[in-house]
Protein backbone atom coordinates (compact mmCIF):
# COMPACT_ATOMS: atom_id res chain seq x y z
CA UNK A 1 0.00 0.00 0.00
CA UNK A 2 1.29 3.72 -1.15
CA UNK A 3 0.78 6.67 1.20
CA UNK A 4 1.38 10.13 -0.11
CA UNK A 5 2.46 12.77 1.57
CA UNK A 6 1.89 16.31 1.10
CA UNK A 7 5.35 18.11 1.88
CA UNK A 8 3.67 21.09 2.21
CA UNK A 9 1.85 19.95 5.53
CA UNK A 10 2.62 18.88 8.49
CA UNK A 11 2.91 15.24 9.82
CA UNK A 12 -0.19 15.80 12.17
CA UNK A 13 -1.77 17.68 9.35
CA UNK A 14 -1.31 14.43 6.63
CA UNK A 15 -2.31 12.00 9.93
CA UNK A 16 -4.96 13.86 10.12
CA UNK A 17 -5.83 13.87 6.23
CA UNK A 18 -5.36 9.90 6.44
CA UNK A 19 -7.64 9.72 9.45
CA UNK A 20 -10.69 11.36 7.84
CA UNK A 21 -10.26 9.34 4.74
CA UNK A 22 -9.83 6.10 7.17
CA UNK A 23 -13.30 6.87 8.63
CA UNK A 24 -14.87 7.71 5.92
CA UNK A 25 -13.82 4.43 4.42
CA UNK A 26 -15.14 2.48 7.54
CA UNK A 27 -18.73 4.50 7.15
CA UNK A 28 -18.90 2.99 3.47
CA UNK A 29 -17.66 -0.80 4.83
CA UNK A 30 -20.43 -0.46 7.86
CA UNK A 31 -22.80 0.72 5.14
CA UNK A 32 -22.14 -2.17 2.80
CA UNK A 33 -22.24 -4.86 5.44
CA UNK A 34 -25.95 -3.08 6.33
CA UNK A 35 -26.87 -3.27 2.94
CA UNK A 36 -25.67 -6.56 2.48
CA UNK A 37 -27.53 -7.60 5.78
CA UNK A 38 -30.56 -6.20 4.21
CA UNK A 39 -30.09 -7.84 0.81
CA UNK A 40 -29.81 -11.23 2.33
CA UNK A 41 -32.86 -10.64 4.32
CA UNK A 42 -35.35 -9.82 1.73
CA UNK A 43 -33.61 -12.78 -0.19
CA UNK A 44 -34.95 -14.78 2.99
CA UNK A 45 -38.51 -13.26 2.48
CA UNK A 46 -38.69 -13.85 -1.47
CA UNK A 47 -37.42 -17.41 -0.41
CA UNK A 48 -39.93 -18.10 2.38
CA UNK A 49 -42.26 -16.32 0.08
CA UNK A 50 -41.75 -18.50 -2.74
CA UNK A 51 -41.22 -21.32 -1.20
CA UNK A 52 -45.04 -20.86 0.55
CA UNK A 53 -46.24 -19.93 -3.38
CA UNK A 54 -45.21 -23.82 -4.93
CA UNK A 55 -46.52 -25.16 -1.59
CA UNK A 56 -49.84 -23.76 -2.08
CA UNK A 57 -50.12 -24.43 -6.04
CA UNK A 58 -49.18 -27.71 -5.11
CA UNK A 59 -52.29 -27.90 -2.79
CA UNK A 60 -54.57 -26.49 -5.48
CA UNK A 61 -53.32 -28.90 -7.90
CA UNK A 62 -53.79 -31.76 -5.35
CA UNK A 63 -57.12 -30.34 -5.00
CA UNK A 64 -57.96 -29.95 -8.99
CA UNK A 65 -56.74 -33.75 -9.31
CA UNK A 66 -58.65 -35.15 -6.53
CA UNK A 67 -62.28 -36.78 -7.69
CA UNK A 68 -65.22 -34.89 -5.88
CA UNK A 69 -67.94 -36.67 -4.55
CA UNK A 70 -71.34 -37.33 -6.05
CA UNK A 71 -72.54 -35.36 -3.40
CA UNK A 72 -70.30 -32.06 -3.20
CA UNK A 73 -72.44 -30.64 -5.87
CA UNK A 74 -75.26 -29.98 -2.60
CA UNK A 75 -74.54 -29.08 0.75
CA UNK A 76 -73.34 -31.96 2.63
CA UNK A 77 -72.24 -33.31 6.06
CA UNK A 78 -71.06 -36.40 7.96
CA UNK A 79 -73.37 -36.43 11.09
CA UNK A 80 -71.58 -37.79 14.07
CA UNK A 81 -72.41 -41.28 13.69
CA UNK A 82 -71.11 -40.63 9.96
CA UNK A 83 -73.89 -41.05 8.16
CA UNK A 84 -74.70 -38.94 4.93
CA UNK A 85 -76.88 -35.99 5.48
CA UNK A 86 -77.73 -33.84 1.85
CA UNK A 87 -79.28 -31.02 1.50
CA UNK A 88 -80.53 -28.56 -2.04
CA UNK A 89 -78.85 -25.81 -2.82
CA UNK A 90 -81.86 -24.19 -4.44
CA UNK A 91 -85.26 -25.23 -6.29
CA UNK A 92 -82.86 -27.33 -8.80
CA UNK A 93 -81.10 -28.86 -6.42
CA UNK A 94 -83.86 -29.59 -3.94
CA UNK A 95 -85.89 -31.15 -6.77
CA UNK A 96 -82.63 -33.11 -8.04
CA UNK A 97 -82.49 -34.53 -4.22
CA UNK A 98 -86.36 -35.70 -3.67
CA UNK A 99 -86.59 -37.53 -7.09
CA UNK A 100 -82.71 -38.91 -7.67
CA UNK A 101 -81.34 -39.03 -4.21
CA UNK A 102 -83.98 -39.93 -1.66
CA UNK A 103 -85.14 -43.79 -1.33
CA UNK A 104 -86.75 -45.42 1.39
CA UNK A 105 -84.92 -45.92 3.95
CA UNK A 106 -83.92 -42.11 4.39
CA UNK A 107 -84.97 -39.29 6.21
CA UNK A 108 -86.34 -35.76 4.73
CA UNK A 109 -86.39 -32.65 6.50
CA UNK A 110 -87.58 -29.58 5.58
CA UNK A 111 -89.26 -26.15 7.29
CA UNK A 112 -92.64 -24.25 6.52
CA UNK A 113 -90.35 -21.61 5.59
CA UNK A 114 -90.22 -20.73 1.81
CA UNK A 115 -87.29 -21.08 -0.20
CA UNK A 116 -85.71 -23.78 2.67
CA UNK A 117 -83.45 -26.52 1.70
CA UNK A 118 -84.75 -29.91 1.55
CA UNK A 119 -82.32 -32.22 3.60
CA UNK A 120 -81.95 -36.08 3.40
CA UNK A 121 -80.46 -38.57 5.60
CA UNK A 122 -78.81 -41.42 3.58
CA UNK A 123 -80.65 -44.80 5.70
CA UNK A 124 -81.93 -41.98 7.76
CA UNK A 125 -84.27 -44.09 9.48
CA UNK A 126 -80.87 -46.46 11.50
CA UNK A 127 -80.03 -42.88 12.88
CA UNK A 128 -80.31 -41.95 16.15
CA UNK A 129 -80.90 -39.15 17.85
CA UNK A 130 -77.73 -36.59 17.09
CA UNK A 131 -77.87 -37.66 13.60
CA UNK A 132 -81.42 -36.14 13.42
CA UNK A 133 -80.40 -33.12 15.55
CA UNK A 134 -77.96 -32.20 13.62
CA UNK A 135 -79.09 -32.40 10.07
CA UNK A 136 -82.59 -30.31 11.61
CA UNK A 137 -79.86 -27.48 12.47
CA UNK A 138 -78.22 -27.70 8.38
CA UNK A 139 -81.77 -27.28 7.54
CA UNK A 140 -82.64 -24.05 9.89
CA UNK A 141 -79.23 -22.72 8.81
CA UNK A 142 -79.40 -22.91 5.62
CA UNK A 143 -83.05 -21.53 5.77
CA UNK A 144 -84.44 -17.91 5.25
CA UNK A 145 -83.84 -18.06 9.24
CA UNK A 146 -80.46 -16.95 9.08
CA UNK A 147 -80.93 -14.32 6.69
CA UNK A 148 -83.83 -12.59 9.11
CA UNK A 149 -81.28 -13.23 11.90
CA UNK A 150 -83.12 -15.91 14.10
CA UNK A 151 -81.67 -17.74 16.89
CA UNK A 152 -83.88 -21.00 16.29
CA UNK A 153 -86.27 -21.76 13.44
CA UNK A 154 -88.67 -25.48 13.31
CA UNK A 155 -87.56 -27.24 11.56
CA UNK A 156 -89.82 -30.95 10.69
CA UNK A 157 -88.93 -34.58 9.26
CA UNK A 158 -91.00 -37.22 7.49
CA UNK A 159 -90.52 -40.77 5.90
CA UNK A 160 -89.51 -40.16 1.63
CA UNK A 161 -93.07 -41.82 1.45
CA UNK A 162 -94.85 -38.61 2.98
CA UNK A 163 -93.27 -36.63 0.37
CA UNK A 164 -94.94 -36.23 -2.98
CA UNK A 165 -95.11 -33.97 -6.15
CA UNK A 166 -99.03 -34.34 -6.44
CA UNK A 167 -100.84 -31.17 -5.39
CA UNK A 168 -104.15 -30.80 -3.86
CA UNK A 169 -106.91 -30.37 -6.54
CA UNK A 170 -106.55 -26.62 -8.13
CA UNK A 171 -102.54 -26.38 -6.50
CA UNK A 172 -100.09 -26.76 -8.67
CA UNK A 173 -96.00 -27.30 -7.20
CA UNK A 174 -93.66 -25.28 -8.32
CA UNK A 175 -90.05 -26.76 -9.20
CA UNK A 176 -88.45 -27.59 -6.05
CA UNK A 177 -91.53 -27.43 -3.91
CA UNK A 178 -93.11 -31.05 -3.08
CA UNK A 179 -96.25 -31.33 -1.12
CA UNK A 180 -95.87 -33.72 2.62
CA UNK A 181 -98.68 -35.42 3.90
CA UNK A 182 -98.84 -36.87 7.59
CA UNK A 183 -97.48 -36.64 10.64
CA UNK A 184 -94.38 -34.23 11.10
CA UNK A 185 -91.71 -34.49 13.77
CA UNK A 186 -90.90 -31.15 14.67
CA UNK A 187 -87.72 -29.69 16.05
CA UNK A 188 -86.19 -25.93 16.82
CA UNK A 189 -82.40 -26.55 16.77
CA UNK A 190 -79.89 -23.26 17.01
CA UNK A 191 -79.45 -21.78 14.36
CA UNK A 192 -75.65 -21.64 14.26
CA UNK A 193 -72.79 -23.84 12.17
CA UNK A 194 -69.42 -24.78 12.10
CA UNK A 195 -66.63 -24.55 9.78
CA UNK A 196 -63.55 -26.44 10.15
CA UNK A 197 -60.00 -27.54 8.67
CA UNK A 198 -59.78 -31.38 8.79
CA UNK A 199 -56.28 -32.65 6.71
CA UNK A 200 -55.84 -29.47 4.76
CA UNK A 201 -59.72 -29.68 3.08
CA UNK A 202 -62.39 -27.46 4.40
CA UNK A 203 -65.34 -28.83 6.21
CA UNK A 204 -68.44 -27.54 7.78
CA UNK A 205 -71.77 -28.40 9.41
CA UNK A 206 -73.65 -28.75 12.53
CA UNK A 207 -71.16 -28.22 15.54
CA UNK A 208 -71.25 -31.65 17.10
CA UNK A 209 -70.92 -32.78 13.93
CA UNK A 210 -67.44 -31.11 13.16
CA UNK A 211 -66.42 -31.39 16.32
CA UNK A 212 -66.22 -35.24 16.02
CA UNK A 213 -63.99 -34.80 13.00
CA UNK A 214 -61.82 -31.99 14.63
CA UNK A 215 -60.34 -29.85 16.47
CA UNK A 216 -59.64 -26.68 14.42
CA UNK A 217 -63.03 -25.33 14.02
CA UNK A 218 -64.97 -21.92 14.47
CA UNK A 219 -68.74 -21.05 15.20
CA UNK A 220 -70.75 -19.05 13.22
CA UNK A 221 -73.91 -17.33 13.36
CA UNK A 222 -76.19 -14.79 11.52
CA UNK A 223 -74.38 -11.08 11.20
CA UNK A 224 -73.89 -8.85 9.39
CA UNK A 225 -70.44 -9.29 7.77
CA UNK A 226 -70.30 -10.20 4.13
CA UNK A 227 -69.12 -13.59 3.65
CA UNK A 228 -66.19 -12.36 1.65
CA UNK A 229 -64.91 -11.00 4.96
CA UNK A 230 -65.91 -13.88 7.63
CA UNK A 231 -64.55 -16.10 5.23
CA UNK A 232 -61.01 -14.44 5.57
CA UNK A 233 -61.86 -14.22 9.33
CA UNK A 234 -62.47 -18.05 9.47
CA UNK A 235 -58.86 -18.91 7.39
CA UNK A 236 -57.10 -16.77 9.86
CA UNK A 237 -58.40 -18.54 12.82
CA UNK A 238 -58.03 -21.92 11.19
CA UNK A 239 -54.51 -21.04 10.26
CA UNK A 240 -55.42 -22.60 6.23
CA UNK A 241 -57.99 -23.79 4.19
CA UNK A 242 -59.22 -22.42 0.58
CA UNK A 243 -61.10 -18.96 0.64
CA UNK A 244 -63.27 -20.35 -1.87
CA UNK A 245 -64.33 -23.70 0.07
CA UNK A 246 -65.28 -21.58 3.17
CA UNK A 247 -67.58 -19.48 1.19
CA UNK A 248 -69.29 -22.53 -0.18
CA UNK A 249 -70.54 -23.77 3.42
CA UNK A 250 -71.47 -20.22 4.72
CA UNK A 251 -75.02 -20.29 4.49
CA UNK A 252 -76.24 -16.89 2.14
CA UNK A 253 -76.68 -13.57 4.49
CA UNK A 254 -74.38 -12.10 6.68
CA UNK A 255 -73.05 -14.13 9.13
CA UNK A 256 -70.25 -13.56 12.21
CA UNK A 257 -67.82 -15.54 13.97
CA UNK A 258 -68.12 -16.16 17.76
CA UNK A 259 -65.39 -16.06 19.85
CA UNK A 260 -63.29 -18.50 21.18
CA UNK A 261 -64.56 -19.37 25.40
């Protein structure tokens, strides 16, 4: 290394010259190590970042590739004693239900209430109790109920047999509507539903219900947040699941998320 000297100074007057350079210098090098620091953080980020990106395409593709269910095309559940409870989505889907889906040996349940869901217990009639209990809450909940904000709504069920597309004389049944004859068993469950993450796939429906299949759930009941929002909510607090898949269990209102006891 070459040090000049200016003959024309001093020796404390070039020391000094040397020193200012020498801290200068060492304000650049503690500048470069920050900015290297820096650099190699947001390298960490884009890494973490990206790394989280192909981990969640991968789910979606996992997702695309796996075969749905005849059933996913209604709303669905597995009651606690894992039987198959269906319900209609709308008119199409209700009528779809009664005349393809339902044979003798289910349940149907229903409310007074107009535009309801019709809801059918696959070998309905072996179910016990909760089973019946819990598909008469899918029904209230996915009933005008929650859109007027109720906290219970009846809710009936009948034997496929009381349930019939012939109207009285001078009625006529609209598409989705079906006439039931007979004795109804009436219940008034809560109207309030769950929504949980069981092995990375979404799940929802009455709370016992879910609560048999897991841990990570949440409550919800009527509100008045959009579902865009309690969906986004309901990921947070489940830590995953797809934004989309919530949505599709929320029944159609607002709705709001209870707290954690």
């Amino acid at each position: 290394m070459e040090i000049e000297f200016d003959l024309k100074k001093s020796v404390d007057e070039n020391a000094g010259i040397y020193f200012n350079l020498a801290k200068k210098a060492k304000k650049k090098l503690e500048g470069a190590s920050k900015a290297i620091k820096d650099s190699q953080k947001k390298l960490d980020q884009l890494q973490k970042q990206e790394e989280k990106f192909w981990q969640e395409e991968e789910k979606k593709q996992e997702k695309e590739e796996r075969k749905k269910e005849w059933y996913e095309k209604f709303h669905w559940f597995m009651s606690s004693e894992e039987f198959l409870c269906i319900g209609g989505k709308d008119a199409t889907s209700n009528e779809i239900i009664i005349k393809k889906h339902t044979e003798k040996e289910d349940l149907v349940f229903h409310t007074d209430m107009a535009g309801s869901p019709f809801f059918v217990i696959k070998n309905g009639q072996e179910a016990k109790e909760i089973t019946i209990e819990e598909t008469a809450q899918a029904v209230a909940v996915y009933s005008r109920a929650w859109k007027l904000g109720h906290t219970s709504a009846d809710v009936f069920y009948v034997k496929p047999e009381q349930v019939s597309k012939e109207a009285e004389s001078g009625e006529y049944m609209n598409k989705g509507s079906f006439m039931v004859r007979g004795k109804r068993n009436i219940l008034n469950p809560k109207v309030q539903y769950a929504i949980g993450l069981l092995n990375d796939e979404i799940i929802g429906g009455p709370i016992t219900a879910i609560k048999k299949q897991t841990a990570n759930f949440v409550t919800v009941v009527p509100g008045r947040e959009k579902k865009s929002s309690s969906a986004k909510k309901i990921r947070s607090r489940l830590k995953g699941g797809d934004l989309d898949d919530i949505i599709k269990f929320l029944p159609s209102g607002g709705a709001e998320v209870k707290k954690s006891k």
